[in-house]
N, C-alpha and C. Protein backbone atom coordinates (compact mmCIF):
# COMPACT_ATOMS: atom_id res chain seq x y z
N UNK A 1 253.90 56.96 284.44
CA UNK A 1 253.23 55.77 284.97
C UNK A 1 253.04 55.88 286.48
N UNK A 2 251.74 55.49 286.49
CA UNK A 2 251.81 55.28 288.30
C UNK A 2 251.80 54.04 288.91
N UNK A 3 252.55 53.57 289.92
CA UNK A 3 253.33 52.82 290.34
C UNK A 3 251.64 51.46 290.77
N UNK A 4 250.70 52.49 291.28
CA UNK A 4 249.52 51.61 291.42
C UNK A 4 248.80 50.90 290.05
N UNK A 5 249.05 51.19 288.64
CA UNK A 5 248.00 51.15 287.69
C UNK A 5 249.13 49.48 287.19
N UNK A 6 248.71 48.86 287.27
CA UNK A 6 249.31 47.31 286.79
C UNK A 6 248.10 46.51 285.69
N UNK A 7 249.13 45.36 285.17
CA UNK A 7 248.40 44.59 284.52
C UNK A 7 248.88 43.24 284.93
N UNK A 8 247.67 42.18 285.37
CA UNK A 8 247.81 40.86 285.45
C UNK A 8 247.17 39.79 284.71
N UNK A 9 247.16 38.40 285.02
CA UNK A 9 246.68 37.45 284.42
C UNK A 9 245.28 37.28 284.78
N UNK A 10 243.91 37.27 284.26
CA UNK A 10 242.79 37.43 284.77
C UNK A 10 242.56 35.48 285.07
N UNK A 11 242.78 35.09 285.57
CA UNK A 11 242.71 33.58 285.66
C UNK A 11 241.20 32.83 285.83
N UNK A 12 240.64 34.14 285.84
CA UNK A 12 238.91 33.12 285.97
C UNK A 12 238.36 33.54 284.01
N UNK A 13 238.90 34.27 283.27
CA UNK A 13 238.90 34.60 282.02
C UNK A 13 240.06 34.05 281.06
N UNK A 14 239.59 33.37 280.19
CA UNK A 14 240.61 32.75 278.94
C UNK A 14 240.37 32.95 277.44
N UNK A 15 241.51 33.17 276.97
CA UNK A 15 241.61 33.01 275.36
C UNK A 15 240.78 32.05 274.50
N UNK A 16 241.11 32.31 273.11
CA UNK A 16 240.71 30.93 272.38
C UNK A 16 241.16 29.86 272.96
N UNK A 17 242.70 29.69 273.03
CA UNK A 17 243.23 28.87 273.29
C UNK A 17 243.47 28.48 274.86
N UNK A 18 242.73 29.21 275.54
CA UNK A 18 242.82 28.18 277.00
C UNK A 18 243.55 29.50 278.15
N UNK A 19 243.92 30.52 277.45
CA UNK A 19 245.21 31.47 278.47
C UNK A 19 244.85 32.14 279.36
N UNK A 20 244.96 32.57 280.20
CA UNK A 20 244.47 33.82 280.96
C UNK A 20 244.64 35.21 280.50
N UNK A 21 243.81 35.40 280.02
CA UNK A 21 243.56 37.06 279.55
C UNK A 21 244.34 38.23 280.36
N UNK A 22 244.74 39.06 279.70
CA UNK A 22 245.42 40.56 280.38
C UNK A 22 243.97 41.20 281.33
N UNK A 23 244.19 41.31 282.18
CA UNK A 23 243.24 42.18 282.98
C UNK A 23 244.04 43.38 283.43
N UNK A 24 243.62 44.74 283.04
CA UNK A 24 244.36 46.30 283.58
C UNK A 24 243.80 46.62 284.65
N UNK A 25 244.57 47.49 285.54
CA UNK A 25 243.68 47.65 286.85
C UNK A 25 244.64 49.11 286.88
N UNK A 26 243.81 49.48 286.25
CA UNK A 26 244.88 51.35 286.03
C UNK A 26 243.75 52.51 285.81
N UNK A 27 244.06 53.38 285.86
CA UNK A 27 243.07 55.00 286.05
C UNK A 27 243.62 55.94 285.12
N UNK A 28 242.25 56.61 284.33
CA UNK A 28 243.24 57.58 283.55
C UNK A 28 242.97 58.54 284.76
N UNK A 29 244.44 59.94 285.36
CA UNK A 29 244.09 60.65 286.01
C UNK A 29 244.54 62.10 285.45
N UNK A 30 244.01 63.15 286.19
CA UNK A 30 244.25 64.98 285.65
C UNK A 30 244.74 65.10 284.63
N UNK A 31 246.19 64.59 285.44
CA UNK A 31 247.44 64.81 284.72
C UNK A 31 247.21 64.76 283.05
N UNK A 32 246.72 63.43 282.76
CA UNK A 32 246.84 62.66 281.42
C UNK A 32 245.45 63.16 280.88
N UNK A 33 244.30 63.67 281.60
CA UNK A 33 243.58 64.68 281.38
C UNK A 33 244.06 66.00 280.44
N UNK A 34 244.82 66.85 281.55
CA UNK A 34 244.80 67.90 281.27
C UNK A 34 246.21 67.82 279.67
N UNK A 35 246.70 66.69 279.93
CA UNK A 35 247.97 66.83 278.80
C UNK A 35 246.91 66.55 276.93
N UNK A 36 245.93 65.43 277.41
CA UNK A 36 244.98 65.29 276.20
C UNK A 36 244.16 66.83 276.08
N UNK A 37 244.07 67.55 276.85
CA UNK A 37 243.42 68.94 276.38
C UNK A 37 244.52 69.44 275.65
N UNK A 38 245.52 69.80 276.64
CA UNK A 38 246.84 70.77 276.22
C UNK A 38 247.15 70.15 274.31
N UNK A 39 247.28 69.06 273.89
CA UNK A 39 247.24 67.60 272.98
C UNK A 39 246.30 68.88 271.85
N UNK A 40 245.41 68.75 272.04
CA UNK A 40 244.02 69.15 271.29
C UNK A 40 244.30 70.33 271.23
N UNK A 41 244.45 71.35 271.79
CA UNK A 41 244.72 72.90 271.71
C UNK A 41 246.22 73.22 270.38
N UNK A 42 247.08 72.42 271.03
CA UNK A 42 248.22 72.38 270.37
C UNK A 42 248.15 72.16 268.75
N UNK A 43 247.18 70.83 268.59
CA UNK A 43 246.68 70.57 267.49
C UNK A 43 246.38 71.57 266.90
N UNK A 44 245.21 71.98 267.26
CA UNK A 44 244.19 72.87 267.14
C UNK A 44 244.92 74.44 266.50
N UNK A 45 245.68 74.97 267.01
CA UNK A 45 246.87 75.66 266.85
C UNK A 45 247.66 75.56 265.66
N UNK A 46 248.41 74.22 265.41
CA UNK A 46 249.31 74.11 264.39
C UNK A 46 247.86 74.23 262.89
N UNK A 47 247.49 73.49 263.02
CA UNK A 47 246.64 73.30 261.60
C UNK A 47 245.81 74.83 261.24
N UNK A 48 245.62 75.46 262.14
CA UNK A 48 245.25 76.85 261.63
C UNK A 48 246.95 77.78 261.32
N UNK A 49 248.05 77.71 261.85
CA UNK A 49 248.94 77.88 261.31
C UNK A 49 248.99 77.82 259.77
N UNK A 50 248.92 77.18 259.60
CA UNK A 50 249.20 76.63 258.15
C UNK A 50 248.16 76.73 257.40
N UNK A 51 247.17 77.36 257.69
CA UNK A 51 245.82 77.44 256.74
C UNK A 51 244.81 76.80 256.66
N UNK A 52 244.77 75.64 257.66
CA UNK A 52 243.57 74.53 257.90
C UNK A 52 242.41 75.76 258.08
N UNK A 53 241.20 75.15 257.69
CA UNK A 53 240.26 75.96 258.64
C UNK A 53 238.76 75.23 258.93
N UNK A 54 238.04 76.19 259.78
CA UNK A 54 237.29 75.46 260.28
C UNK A 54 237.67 74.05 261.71
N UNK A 55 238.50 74.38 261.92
CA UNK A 55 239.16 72.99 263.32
C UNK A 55 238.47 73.70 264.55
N UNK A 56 238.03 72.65 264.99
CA UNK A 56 237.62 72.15 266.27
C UNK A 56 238.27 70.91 266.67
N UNK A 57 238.42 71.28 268.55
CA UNK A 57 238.00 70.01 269.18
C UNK A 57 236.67 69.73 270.09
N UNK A 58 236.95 69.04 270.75
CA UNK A 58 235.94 68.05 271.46
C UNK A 58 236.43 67.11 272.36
N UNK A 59 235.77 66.87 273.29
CA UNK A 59 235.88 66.38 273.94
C UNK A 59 235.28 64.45 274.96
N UNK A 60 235.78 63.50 274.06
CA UNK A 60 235.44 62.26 274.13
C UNK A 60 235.12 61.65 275.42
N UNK A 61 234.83 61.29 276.27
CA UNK A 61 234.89 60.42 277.51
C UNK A 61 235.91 59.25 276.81
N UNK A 62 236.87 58.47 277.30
CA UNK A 62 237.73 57.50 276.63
C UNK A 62 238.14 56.68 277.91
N UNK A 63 238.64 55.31 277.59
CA UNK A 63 238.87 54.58 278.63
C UNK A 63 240.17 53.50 278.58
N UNK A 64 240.77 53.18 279.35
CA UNK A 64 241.63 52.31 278.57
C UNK A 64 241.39 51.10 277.52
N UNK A 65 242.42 51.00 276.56
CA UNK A 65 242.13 50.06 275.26
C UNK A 65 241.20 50.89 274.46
N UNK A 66 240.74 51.61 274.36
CA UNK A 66 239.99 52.44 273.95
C UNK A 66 240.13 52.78 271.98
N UNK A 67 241.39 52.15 271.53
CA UNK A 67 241.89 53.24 270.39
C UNK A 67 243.32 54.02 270.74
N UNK A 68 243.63 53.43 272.11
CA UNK A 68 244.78 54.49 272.71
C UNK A 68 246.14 53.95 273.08
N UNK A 69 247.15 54.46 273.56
CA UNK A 69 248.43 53.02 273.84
C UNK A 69 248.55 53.47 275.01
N UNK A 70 248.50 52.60 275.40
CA UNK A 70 248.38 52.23 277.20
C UNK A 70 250.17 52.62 277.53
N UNK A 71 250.77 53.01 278.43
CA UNK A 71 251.76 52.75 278.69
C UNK A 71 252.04 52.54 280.28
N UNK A 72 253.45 52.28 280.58
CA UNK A 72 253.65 51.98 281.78
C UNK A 72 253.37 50.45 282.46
N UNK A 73 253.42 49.68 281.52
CA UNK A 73 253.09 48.55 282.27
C UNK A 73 254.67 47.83 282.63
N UNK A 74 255.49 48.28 281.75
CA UNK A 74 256.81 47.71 281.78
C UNK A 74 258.03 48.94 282.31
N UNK A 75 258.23 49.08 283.50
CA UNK A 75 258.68 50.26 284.07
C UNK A 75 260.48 50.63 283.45
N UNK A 76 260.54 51.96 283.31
CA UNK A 76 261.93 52.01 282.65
C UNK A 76 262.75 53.05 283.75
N UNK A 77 264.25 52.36 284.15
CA UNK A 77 264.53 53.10 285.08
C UNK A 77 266.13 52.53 284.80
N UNK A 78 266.85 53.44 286.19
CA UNK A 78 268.25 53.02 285.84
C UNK A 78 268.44 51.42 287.18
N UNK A 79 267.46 51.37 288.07
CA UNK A 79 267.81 50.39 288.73
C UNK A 79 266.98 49.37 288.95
N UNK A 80 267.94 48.01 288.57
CA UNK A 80 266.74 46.71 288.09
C UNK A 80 266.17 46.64 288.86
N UNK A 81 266.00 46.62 290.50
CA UNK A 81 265.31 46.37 291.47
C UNK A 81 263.77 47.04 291.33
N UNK A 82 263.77 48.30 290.49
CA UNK A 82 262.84 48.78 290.36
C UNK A 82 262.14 48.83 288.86
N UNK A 83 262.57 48.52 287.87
CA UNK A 83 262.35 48.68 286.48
C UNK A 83 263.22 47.77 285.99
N UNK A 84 261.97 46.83 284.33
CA UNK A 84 263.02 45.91 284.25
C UNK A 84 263.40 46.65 282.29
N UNK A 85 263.15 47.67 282.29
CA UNK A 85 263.58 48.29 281.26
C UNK A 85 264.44 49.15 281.39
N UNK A 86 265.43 49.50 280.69
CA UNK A 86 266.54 50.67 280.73
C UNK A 86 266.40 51.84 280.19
N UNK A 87 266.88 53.10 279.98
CA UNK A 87 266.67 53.96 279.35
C UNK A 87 266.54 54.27 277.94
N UNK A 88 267.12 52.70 277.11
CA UNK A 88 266.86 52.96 275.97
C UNK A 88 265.88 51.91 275.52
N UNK A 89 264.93 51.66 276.57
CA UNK A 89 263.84 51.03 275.94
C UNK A 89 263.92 48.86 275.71
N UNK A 90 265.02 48.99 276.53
CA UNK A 90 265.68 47.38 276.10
C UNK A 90 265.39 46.96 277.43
């Protein structure tokens, strides 16, 4: 997670019921780039292992909410000042 990519209350946008909508203000970057290639290769790899054939990938343009799970909005660390999640996810 990067410390800049957050999610807030969009307060000029509302729900059915009246709420302020999640607004993301986050970037997919390289990193999470190059790990969705590495992702696809790996794939790509195991299933011909085993006898798949014919596999390809490709390559999508994708964006957040996309089909994808967002993470990092709820930071996990050992000190509350900085993260209000712990190492085991609580």
């Amino acid at each position: 997670p990067y410390h800049e990519n957050k999610i807030t209350l969009d307060k000029s946008k509302k729900d059915k019921w009246g709420l302020p909508v999640l607004s993301f203000d986050a970037e997919i970057k390289d990193n999470e780039l190059k790990m969705r290639g590495d992702m696809q290769n790996e794939m790509k790899e195991m299933l011909e292992s085993i006898g798949v054939k014919d596999t390809y990938t490709y390559d999508n343009v994708y964006g957040l909410g996309q089909g994808i799970h967002e993470m990092g909005t709820a930071r996990m660390g050992r000190d509350p000042k900085t993260s209000v999640l712990n190492g085991n996810n609580q």
